[in-house]
Protein backbone atom coordinates (compact mmCIF):
# COMPACT_ATOMS: atom_id res chain seq x y z
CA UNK A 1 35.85 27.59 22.96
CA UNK A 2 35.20 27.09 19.16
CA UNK A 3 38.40 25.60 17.09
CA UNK A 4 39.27 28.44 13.93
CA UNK A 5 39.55 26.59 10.54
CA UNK A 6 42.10 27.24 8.69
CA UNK A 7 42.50 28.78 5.83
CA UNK A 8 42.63 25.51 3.89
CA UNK A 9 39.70 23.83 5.74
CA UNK A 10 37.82 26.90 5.28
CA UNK A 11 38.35 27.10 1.44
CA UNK A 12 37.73 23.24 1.03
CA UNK A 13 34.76 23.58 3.05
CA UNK A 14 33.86 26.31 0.88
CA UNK A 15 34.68 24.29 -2.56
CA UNK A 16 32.03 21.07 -1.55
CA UNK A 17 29.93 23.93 -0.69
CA UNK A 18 29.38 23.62 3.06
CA UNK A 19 26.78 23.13 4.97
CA UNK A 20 24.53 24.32 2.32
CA UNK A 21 25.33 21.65 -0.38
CA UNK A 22 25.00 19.15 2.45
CA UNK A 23 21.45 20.10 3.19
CA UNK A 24 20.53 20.77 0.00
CA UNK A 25 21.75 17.39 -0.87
CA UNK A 26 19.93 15.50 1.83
CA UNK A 27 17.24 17.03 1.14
CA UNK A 28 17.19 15.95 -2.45
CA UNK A 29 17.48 12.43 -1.26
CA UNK A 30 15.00 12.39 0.69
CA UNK A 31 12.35 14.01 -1.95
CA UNK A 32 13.19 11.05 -4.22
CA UNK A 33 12.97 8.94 -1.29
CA UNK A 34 9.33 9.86 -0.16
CA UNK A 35 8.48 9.93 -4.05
CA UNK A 36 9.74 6.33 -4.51
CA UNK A 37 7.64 5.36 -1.28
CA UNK A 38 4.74 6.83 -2.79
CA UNK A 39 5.06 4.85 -5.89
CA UNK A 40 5.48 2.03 -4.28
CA UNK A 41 2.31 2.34 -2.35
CA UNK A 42 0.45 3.20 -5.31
CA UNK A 43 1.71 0.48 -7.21
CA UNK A 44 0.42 -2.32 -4.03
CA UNK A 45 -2.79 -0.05 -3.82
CA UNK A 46 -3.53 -0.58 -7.38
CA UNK A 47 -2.60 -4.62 -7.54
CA UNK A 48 -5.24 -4.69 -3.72
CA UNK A 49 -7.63 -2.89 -6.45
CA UNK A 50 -7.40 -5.13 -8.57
CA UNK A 51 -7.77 -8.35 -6.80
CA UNK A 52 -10.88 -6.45 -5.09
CA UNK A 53 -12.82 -6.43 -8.86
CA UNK A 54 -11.44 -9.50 -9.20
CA UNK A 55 -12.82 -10.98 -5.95
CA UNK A 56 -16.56 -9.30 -7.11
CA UNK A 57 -16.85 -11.64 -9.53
CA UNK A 58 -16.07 -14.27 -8.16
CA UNK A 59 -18.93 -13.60 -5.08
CA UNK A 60 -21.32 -13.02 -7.78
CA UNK A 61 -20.31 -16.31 -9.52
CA UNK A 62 -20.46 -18.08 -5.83
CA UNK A 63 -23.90 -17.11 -5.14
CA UNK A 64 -25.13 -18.08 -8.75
CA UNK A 65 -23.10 -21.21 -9.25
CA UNK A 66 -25.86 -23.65 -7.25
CA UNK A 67 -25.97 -27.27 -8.13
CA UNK A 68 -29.27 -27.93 -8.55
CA UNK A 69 -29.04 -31.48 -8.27
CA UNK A 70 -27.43 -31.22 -4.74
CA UNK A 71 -29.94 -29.59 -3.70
CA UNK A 72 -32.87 -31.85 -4.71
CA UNK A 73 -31.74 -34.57 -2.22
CA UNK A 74 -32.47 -33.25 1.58
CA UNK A 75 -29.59 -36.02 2.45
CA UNK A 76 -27.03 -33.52 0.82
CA UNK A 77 -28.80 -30.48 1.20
CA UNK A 78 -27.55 -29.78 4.74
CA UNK A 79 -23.67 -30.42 3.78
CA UNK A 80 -24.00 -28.38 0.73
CA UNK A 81 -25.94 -25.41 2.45
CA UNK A 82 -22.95 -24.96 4.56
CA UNK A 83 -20.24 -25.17 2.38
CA UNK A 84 -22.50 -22.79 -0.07
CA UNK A 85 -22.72 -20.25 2.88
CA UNK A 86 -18.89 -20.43 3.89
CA UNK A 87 -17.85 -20.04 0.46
CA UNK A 88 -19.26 -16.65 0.34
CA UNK A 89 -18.25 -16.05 3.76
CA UNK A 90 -14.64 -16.16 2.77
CA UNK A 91 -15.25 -14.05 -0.35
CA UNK A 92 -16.65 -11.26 2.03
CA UNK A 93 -13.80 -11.48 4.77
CA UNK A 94 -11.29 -11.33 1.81
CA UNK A 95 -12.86 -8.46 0.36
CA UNK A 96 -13.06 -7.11 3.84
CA UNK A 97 -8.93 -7.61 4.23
CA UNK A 98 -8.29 -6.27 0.74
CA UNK A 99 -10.14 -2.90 1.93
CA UNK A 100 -8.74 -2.66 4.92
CA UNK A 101 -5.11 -2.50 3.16
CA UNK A 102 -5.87 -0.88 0.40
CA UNK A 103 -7.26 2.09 3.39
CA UNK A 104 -3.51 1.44 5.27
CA UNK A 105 -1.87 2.54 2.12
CA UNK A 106 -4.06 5.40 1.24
CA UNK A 107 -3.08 6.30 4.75
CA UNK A 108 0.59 6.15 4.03
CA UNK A 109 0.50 7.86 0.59
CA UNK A 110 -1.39 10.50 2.39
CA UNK A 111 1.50 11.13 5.39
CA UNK A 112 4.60 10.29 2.78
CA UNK A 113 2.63 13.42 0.76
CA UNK A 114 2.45 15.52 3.77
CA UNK A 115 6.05 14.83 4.64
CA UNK A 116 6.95 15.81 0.78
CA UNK A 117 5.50 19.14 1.34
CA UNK A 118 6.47 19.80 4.51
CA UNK A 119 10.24 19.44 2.84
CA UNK A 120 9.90 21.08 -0.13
């Protein structure tokens, strides 16, 4: 069986505003929350973006930047071929890495959005 209030608890109750205030409340904390999230996200995203144009400049510089005298002398060529070819390896799994987190947090920014409405 459900406990009365009393009179005092009731008016208190009513004086913070209840359940109403609570939810309200709660619900206000988690709007700025979800919107701090966000800019978080955005503000990685846009660093990842960044370090992307960054990164496609320095493939074009790798690919360019050939030492001409290295590769005169077939001793050296070999050596320097493959240390020319992994250097723009790495440039393209880097990039590849960058993408792939700068997708995650589209991703997120996309659910924390949905979750914003969903609230509101």
């Amino acid at each position: 069986m459900a406990e009365k209030q009393s009179y005092a608890k009731r008016i208190i109750a009513w004086m913070k505003g209840g359940d109403e205030k609570n939810i309200n409340r709660f619900q206000k904390y988690n709007k700025r929350y979800i919107a701090e999230e966000i800019a978080e996200r955005e503000r990685q995203k846009d660093k990842l973006t960044d370090k992307l144009d960054d990164l496609e400049g320095t493939l074009e510089e790798k690919v360019h930047n050939i030492d001409l005298d290295v590769i005169k002398d077939s001793d050296r060529l070999e050596g320097y071929s493959e240390s020319y070819i992994q250097g723009i390896f790495s440039v393209y799994v880097e990039r590849k890495n960058l993408e792939e987190k700068i997708e995650t947090l589209t991703e997120e920014i996309e659910v924390y959005n949905r979750a914003l409405r969903e609230i509101s």
